[in-house]
Protein backbone atom coordinates (compact mmCIF):
# COMPACT_ATOMS: atom_id res chain seq x y z
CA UNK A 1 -142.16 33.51 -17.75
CA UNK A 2 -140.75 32.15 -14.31
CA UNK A 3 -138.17 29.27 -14.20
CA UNK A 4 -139.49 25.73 -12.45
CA UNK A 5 -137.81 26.38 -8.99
CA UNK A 6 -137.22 22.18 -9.00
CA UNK A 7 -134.46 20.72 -11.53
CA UNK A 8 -135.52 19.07 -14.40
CA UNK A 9 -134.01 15.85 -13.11
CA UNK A 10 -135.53 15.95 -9.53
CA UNK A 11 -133.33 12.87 -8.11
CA UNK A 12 -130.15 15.32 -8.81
CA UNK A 13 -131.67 17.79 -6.15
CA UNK A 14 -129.11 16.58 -3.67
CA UNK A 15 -126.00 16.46 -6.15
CA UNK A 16 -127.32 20.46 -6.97
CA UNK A 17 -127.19 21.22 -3.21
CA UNK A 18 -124.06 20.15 -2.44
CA UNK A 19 -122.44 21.81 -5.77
CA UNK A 20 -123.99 25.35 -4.19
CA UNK A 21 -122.60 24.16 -1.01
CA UNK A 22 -119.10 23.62 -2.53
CA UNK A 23 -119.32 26.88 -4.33
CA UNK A 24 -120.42 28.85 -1.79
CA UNK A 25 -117.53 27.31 0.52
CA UNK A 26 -114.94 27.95 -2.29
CA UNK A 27 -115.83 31.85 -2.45
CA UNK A 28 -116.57 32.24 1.52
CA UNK A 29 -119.70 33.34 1.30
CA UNK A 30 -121.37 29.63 3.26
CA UNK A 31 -123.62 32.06 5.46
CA UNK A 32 -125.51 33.04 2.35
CA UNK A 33 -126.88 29.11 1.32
CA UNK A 34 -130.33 28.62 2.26
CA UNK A 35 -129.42 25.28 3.31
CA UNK A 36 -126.60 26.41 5.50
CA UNK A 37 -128.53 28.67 8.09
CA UNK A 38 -132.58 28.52 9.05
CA UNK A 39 -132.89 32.38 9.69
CA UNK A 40 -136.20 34.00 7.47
CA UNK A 41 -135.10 36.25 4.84
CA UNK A 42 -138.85 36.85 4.08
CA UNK A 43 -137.68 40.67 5.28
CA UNK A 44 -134.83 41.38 3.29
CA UNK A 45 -134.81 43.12 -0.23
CA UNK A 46 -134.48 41.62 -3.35
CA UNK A 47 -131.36 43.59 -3.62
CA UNK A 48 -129.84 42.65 -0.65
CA UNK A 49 -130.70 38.32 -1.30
CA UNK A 50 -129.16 39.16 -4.88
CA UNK A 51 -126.03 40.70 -4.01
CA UNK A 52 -125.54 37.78 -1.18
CA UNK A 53 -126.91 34.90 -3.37
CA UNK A 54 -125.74 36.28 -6.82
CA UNK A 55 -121.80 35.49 -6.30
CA UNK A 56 -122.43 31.71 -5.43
CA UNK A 57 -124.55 31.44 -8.50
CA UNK A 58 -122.13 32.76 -10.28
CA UNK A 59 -119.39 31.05 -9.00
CA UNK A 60 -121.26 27.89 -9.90
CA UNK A 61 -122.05 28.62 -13.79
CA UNK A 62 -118.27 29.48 -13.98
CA UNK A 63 -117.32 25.74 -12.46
CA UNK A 64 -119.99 24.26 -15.01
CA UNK A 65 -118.52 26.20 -17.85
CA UNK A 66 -115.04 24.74 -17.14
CA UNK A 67 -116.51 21.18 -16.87
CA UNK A 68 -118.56 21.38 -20.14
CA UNK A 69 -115.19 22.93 -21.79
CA UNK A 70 -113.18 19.59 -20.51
CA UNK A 71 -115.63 17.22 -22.36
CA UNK A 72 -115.02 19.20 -25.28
């Protein structure tokens, strides 16, 4: 089953897009974000979008991990 490529609380679209952007900035990797460059990457592997994309994603789940453990 594929995941809903929209949030489930579409007016937080923006607040996602700039906690990529501050991920991606954190790690260097700002020439990976979709929303950073306008080039197609229509042409390029899966493999090669995941091991470009992967490490901001990542970076992010690890910065929401640390907020949910501060409300705890």
């Amino acid at each position: 089953m594929s995941r809903p490529k929209t949030p489930l609380v579409p007016s937080k679209r923006e607040a996602l897009t700039n906690f990529k952007l501050e991920c991606a900035k954190e790690i260097g990797a700002m020439q990976y974000v979709k929303e950073n460059n306008d080039h197609y990457k229509g042409d390029v592997s899966s493999y090669v979008n995941g091991k470009q994309g992967g490490p901001i994603g990542g970076q992010m789940v690890k910065r929401m991990i640390e907020m949910a453990e501060k409300q705890l």
